[in-house]
N, C-alpha and C. Protein backbone atom coordinates (compact mmCIF):
# COMPACT_ATOMS: atom_id res chain seq x y z
N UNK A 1 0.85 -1.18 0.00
CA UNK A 1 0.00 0.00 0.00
C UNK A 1 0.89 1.24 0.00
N UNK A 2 0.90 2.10 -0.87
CA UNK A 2 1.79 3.27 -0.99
C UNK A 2 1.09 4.50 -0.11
N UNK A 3 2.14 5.25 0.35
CA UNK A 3 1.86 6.39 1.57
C UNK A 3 0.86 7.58 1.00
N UNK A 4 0.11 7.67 1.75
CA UNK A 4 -0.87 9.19 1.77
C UNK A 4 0.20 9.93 2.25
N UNK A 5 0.30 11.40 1.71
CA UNK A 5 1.15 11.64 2.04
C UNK A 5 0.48 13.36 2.56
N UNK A 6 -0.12 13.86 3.90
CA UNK A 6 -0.37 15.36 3.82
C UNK A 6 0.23 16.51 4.58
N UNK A 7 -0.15 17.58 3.80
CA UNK A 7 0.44 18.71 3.89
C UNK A 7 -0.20 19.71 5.25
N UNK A 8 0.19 19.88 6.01
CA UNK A 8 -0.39 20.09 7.06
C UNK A 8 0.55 21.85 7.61
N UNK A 9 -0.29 22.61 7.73
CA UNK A 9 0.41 24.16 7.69
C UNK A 9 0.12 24.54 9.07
N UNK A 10 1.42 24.73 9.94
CA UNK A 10 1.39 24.82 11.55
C UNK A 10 1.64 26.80 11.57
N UNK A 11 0.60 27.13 12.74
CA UNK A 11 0.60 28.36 13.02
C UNK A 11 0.79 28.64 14.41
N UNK A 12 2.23 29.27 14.69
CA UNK A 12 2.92 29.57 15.95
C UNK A 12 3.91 30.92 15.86
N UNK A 13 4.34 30.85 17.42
CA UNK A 13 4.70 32.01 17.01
C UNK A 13 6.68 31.76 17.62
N UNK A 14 7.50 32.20 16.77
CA UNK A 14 8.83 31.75 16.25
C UNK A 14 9.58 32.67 16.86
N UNK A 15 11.04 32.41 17.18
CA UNK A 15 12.10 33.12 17.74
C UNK A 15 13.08 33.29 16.76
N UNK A 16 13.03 34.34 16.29
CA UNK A 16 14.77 34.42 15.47
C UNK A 16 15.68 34.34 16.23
N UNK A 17 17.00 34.53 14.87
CA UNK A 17 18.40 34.71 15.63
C UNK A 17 18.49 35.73 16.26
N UNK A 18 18.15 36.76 16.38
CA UNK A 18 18.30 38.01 16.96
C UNK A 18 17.38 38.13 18.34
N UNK A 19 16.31 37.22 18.54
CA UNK A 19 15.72 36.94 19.44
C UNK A 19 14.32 37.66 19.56
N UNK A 20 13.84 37.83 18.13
CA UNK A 20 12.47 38.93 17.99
C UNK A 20 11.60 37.47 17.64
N UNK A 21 10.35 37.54 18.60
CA UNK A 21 9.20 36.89 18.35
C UNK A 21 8.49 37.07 17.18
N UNK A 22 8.25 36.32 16.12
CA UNK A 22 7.00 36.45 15.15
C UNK A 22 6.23 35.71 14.87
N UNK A 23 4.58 35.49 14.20
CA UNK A 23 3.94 34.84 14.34
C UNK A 23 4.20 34.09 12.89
N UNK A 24 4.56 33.09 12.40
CA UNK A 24 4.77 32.19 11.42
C UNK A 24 3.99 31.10 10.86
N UNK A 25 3.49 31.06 9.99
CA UNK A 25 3.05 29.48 9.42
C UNK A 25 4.16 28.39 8.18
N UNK A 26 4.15 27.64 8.43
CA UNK A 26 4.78 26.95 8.43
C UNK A 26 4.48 25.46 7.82
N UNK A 27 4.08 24.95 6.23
CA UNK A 27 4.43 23.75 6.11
C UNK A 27 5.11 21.89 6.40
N UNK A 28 4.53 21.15 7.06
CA UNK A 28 4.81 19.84 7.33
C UNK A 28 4.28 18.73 7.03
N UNK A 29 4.88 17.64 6.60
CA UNK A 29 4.10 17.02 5.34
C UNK A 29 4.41 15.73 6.90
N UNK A 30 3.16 15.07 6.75
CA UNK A 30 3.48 13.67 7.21
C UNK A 30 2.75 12.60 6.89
N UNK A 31 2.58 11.38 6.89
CA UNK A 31 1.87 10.39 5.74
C UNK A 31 0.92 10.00 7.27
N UNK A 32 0.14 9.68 6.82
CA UNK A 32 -0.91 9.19 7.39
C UNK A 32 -2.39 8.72 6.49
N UNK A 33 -3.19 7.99 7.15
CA UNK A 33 -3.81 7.05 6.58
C UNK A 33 -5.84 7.95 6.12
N UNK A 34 -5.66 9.10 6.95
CA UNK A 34 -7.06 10.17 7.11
C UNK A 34 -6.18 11.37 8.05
N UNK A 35 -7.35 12.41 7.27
CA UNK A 35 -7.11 13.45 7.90
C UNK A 35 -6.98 13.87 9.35
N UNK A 36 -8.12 12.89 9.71
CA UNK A 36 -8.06 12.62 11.99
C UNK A 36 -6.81 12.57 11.52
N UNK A 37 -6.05 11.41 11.28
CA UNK A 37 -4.59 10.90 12.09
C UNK A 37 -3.55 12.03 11.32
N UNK A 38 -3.76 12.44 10.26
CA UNK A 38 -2.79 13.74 9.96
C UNK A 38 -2.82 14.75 11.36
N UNK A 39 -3.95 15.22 11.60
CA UNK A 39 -3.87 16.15 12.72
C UNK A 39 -3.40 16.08 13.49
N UNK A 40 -3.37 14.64 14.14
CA UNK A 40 -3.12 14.04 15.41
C UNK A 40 -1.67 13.60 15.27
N UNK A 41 -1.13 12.94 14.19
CA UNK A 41 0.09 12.96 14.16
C UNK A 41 1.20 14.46 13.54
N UNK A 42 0.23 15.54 13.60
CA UNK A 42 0.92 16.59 13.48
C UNK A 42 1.18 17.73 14.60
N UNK A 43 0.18 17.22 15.43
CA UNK A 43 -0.19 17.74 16.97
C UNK A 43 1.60 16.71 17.69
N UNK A 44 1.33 15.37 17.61
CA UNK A 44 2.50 14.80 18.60
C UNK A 44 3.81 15.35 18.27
N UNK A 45 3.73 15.14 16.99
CA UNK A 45 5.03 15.96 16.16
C UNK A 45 5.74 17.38 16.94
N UNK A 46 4.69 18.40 16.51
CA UNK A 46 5.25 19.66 16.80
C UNK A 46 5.66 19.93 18.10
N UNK A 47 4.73 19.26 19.37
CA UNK A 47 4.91 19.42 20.64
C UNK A 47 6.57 19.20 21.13
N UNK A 48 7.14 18.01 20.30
CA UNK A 48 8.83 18.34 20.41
C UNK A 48 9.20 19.40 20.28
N UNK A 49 8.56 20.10 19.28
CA UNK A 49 9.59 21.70 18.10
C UNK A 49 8.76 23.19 18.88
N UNK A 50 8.07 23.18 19.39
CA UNK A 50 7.49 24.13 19.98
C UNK A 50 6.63 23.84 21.28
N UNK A 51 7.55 24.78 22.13
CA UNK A 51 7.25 24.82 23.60
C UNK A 51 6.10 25.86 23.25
N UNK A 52 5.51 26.64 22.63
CA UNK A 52 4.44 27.27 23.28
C UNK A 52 3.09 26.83 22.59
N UNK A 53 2.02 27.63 22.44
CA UNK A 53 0.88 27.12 21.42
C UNK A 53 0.84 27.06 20.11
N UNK A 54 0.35 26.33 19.50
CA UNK A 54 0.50 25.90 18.35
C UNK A 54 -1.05 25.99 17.65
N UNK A 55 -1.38 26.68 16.10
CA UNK A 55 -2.74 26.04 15.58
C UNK A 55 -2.35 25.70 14.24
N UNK A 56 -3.40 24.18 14.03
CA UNK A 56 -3.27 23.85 12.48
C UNK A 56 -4.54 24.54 11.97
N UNK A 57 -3.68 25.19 10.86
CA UNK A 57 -4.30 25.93 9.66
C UNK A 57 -5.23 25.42 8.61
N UNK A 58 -4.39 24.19 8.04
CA UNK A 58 -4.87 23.73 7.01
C UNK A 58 -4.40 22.22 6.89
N UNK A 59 -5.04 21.35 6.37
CA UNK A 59 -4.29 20.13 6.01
C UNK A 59 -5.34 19.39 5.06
N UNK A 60 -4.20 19.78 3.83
CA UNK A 60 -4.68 18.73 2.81
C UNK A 60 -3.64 17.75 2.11
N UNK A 61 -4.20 16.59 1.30
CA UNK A 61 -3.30 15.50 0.75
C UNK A 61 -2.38 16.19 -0.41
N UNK A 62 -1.01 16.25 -0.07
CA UNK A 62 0.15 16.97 -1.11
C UNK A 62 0.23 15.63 -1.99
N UNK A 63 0.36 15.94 -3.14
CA UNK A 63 0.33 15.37 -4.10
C UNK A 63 2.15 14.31 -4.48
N UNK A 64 2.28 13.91 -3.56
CA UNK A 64 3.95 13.27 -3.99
C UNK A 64 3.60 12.11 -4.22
N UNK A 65 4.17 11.41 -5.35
CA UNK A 65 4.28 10.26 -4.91
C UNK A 65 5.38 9.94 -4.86
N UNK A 66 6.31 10.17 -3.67
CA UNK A 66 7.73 9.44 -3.34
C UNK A 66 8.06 10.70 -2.58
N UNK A 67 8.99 10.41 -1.18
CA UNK A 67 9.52 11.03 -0.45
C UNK A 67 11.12 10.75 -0.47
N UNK A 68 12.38 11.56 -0.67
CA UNK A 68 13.51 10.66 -0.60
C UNK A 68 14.39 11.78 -0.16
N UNK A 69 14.63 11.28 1.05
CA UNK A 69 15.87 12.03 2.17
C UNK A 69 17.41 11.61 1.34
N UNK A 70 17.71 12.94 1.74
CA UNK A 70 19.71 12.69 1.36
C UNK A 70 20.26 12.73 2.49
N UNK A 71 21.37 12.41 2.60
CA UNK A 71 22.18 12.77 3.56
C UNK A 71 22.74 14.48 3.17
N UNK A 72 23.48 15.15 4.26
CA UNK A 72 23.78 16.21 4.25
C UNK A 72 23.25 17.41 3.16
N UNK A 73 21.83 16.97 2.93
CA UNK A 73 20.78 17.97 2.81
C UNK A 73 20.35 18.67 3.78
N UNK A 74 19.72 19.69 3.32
CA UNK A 74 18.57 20.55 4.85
C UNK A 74 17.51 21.20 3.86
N UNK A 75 17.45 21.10 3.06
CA UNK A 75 15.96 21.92 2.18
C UNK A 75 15.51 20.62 1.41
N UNK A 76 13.99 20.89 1.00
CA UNK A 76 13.23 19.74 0.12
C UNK A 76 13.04 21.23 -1.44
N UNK A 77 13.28 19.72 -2.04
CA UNK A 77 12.60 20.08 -3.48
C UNK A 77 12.04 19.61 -3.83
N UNK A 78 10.87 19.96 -4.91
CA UNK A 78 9.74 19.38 -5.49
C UNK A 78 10.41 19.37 -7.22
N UNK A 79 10.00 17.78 -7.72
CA UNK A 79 10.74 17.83 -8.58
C UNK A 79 9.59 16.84 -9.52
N UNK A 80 9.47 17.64 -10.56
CA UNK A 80 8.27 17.33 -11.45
C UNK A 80 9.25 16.22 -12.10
N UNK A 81 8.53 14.69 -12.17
CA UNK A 81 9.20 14.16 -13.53
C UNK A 81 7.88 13.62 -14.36
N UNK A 82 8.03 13.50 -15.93
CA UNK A 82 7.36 13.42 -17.39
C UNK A 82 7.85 11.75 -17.28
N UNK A 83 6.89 10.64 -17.05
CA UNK A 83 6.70 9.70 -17.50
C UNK A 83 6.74 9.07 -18.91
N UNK A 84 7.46 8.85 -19.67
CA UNK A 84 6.88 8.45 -21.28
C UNK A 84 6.93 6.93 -21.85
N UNK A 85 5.42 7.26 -22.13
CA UNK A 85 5.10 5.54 -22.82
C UNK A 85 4.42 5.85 -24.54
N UNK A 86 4.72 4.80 -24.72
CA UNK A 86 4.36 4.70 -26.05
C UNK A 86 2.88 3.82 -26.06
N UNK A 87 1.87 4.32 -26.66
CA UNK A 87 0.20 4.17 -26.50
C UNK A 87 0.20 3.08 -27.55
N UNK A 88 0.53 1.46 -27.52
CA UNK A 88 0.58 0.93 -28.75
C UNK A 88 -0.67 0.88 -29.68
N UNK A 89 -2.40 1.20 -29.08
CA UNK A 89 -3.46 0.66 -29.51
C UNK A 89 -3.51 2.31 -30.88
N UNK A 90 -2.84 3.51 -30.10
CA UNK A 90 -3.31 4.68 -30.81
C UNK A 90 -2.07 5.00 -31.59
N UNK A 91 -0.91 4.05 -31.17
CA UNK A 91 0.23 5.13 -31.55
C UNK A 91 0.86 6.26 -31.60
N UNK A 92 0.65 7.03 -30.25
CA UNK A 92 0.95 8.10 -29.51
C UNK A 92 1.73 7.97 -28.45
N UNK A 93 2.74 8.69 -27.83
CA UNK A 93 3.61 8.63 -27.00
C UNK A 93 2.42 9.00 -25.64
N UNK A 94 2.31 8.52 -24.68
CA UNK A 94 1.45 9.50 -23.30
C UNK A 94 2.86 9.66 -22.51
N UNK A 95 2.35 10.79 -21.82
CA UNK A 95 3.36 11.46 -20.91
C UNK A 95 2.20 11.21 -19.37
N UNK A 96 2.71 10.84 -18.59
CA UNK A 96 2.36 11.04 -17.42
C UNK A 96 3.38 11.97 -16.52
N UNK A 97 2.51 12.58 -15.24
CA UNK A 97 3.95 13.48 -14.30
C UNK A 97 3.48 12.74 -13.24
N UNK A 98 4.60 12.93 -12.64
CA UNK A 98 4.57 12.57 -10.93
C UNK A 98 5.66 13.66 -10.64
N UNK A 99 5.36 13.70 -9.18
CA UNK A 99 6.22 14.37 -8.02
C UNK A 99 6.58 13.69 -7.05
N UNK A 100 8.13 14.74 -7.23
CA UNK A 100 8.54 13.49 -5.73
C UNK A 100 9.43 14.41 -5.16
N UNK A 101 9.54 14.82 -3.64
CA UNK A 101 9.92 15.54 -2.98
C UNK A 101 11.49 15.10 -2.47
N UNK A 102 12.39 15.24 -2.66
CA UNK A 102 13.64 15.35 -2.98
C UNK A 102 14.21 16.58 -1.51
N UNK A 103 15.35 15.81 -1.10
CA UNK A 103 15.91 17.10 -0.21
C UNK A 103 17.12 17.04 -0.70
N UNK A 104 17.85 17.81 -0.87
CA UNK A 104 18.95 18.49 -0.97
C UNK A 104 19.59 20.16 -0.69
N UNK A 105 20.70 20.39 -1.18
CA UNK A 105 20.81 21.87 -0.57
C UNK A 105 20.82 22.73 -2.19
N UNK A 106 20.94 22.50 -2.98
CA UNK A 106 20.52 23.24 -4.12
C UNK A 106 19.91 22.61 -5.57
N UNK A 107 19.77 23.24 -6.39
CA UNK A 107 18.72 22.71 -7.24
C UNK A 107 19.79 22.12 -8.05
N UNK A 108 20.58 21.86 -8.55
CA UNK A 108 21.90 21.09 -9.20
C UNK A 108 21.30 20.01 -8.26
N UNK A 109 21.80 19.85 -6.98
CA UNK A 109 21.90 18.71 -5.82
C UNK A 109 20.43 17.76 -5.98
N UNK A 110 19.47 18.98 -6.14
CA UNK A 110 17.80 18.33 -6.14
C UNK A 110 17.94 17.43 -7.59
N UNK A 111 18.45 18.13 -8.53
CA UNK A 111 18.20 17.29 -9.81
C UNK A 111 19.43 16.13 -9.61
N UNK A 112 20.56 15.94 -9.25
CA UNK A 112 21.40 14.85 -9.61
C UNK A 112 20.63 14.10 -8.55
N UNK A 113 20.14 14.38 -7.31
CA UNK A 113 19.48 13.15 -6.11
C UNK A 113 17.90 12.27 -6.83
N UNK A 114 17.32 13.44 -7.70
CA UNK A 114 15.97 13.16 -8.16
C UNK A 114 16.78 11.67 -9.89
N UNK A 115 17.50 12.51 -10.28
CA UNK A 115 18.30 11.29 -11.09
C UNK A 115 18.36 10.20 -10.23
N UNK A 116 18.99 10.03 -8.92
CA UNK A 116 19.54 8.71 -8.41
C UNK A 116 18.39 8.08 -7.69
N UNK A 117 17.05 9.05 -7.27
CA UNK A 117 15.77 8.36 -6.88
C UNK A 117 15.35 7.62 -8.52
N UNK A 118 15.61 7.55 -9.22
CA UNK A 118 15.19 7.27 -10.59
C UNK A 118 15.99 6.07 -10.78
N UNK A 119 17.30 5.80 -10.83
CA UNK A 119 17.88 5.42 -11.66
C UNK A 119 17.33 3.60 -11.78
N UNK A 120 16.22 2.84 -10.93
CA UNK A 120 15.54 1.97 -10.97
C UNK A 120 14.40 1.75 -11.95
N UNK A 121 14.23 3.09 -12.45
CA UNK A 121 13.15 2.92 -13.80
C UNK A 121 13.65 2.62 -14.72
N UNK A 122 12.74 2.08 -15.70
CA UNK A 122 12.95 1.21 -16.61
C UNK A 122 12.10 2.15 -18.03
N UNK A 123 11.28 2.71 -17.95
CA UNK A 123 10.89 3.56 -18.92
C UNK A 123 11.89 4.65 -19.23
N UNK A 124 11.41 5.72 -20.11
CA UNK A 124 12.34 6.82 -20.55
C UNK A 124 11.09 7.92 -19.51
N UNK A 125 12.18 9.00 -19.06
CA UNK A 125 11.29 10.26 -17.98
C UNK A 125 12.71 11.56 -18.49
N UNK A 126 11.77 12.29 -18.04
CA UNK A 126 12.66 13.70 -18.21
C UNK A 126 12.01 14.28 -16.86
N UNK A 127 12.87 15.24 -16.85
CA UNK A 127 12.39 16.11 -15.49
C UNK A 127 12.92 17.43 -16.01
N UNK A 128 11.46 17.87 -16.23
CA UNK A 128 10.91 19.14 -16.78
C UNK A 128 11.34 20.60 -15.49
N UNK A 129 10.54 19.97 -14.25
CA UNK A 129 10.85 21.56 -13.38
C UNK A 129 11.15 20.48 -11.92
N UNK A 130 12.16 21.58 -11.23
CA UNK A 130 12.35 21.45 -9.95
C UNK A 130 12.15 23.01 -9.37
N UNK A 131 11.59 22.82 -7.91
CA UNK A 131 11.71 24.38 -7.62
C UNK A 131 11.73 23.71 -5.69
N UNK A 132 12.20 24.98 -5.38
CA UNK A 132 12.50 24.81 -4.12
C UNK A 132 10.89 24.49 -3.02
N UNK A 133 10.67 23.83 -2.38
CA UNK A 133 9.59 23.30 -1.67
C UNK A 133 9.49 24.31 -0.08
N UNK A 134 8.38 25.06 0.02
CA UNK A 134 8.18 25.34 1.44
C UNK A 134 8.36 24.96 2.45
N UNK A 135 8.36 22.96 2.40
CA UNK A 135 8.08 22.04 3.33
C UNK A 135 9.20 21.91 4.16
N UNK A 136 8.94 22.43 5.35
CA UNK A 136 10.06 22.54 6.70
C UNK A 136 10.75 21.24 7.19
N UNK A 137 9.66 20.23 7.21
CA UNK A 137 10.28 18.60 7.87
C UNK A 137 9.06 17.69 7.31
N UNK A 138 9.54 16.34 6.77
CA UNK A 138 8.62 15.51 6.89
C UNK A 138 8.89 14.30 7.67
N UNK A 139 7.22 13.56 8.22
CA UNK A 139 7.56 12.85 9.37
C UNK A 139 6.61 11.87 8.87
N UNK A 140 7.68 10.94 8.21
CA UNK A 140 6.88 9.48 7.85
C UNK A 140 6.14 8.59 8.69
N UNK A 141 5.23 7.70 8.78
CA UNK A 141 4.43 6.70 9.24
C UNK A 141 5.87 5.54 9.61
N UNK A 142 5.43 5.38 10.71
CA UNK A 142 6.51 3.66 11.01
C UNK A 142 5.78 3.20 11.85
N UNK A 143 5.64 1.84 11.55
CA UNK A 143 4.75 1.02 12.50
C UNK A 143 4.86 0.40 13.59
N UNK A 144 6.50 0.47 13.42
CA UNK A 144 7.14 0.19 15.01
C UNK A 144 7.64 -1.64 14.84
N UNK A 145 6.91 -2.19 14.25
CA UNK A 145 7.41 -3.24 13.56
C UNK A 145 9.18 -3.56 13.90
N UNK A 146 9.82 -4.26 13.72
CA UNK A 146 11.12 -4.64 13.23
C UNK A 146 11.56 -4.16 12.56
N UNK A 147 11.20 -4.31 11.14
CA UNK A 147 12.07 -3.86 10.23
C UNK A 147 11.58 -2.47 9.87
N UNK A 148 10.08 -1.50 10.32
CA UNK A 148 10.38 -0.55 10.14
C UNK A 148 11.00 0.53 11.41
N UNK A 149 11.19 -0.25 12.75
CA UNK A 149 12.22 0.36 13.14
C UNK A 149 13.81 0.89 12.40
N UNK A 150 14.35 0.13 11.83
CA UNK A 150 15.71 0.20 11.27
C UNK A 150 15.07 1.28 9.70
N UNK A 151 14.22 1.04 9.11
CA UNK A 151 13.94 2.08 8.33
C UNK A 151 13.74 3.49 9.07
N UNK A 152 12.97 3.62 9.97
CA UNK A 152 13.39 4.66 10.85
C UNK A 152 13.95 5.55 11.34
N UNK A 153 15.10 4.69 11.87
CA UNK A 153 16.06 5.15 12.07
C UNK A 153 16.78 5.65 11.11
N UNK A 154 17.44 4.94 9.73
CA UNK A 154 17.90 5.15 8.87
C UNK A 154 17.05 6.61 7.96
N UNK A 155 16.21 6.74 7.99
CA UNK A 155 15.34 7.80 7.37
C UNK A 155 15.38 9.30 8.38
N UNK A 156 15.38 9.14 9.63
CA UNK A 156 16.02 10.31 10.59
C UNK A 156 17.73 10.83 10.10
N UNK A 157 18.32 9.65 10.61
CA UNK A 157 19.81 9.96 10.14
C UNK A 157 19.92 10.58 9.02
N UNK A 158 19.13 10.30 7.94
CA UNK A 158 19.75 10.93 6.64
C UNK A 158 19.06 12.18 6.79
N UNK A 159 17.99 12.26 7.10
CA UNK A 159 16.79 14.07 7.22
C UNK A 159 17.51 14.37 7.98
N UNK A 160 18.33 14.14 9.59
CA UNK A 160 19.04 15.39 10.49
C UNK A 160 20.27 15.35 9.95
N UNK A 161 21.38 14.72 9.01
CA UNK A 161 22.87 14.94 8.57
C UNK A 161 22.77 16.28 8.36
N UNK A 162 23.33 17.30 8.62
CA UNK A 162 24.20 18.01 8.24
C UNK A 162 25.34 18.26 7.22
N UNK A 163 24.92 19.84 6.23
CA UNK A 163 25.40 19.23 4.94
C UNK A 163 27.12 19.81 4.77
N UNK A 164 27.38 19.30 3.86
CA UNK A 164 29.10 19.57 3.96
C UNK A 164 29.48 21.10 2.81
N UNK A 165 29.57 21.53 3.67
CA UNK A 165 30.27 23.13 2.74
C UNK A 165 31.33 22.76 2.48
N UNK A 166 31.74 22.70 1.15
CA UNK A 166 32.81 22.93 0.18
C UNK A 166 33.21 23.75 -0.45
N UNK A 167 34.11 24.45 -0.43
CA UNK A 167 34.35 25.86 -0.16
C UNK A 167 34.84 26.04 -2.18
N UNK A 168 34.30 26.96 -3.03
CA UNK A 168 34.81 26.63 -4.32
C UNK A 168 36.54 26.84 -4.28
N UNK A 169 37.06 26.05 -5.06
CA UNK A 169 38.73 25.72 -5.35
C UNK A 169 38.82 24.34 -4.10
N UNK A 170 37.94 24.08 -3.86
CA UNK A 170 38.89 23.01 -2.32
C UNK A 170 38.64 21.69 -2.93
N UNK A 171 38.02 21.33 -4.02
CA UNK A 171 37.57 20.12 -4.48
C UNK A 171 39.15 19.64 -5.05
N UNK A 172 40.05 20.13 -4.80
CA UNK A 172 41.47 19.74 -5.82
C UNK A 172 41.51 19.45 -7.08
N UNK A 173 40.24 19.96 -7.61
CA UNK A 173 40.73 19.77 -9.82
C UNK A 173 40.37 21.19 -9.73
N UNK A 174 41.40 21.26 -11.22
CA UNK A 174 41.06 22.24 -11.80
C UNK A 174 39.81 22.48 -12.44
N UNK A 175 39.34 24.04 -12.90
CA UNK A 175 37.93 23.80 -13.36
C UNK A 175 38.47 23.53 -14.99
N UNK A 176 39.78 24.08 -15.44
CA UNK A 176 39.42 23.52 -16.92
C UNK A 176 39.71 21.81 -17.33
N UNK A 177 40.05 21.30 -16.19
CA UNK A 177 39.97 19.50 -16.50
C UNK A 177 38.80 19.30 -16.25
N UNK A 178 37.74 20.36 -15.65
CA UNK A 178 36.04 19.75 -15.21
C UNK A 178 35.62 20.22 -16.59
N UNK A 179 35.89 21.44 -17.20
CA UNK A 179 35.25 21.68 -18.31
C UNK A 179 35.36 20.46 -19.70
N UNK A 180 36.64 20.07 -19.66
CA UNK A 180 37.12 18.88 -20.99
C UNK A 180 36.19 17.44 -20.49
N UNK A 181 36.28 17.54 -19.03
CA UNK A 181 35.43 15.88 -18.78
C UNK A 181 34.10 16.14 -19.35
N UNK A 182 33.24 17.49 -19.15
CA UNK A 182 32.24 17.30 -19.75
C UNK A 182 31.75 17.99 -20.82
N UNK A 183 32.76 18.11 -21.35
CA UNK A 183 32.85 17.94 -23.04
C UNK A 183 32.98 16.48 -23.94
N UNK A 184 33.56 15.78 -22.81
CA UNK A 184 34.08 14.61 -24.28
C UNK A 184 33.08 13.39 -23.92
């Protein structure tokens, strides 16, 4: 059974760095099975992330189908991909889209991770648009089970890594041996 996956918009009020209070809303996607248990698992959620009051705004079903954490990401992207089949009865190509929410730290990063969520298909796809996603954290369904404990876990670790700044020149090539590799 593949994940419901909803979008649930939290309204509180936030501390900057500077230490000025403001009132914020705020995007969080978490899978659940009905809207009750979206609420309710968006209520247990936040009570970690915010000590004071909290109201949900809105919550409806976000349209992904596929969620896929990186390591040393911290932002999600939404990353349209173009399905293509060939219609043998009409002889027309159909295009289908799907979305699939992708984290990484820039849109280069969103498209090579959205490539490697892919690279198991077997049809031909293009990926038309990526754009940066509102969505603050998502907090998957685990059943507590065995083995989705260790998915769990493994799915935290990669959403809290911390990403690696690489400072430009520190990669040790030159950029005109990067330019000839992807030329030839």
């Amino acid at each position: 059974m593949s994940a419901t996956w909803y979008e649930c918009k939290v309204k509180y009020r936030k501390t900057d760095d500077i230490g000025t209070q403001k009132v914020t809303t705020e995007p969080y996607l978490v899978d659940a099975i009905s809207y009750t248990e979206a609420e309710s698992r968006i209520n247990e959620e936040m009570k970690a992330y915010v000590s004071e009051e909290f109201k949900i705004t809105n919550i409806k079903v976000a349209n992904y189908a596929e969620i896929h954490p990186f390591e040393n990401a911290d932002r999600w992207f939404k990353s349209k991909v173009t399905l293509m089949a060939y219609d043998e009865e009409s002889g027309k190509e159909r295009k289908t889209n799907m979305y699939l929410l992708v984290q990484a730290n820039d849109v280069k990063e969103a498209y090579d991770n959205t490539i490697a969520a892919m690279k198991n298909t077997m049809g031909d796809y293009t990926i038309p648009a990526i754009s940066e996603s509102p969505i603050m954290d998502v907090f998957p369904y685990f059943s507590g089970e065995e083995g989705d404990l260790e998915q769990l876990e493994r799915f935290n670790a990669l959403k809290a890594s911390k990403p690696e700044i690489v400072a430009v020149g520190d990669t040790g090539e030159n950029i005109e041996d990067l330019v000839e590799a992807d030329s030839e």
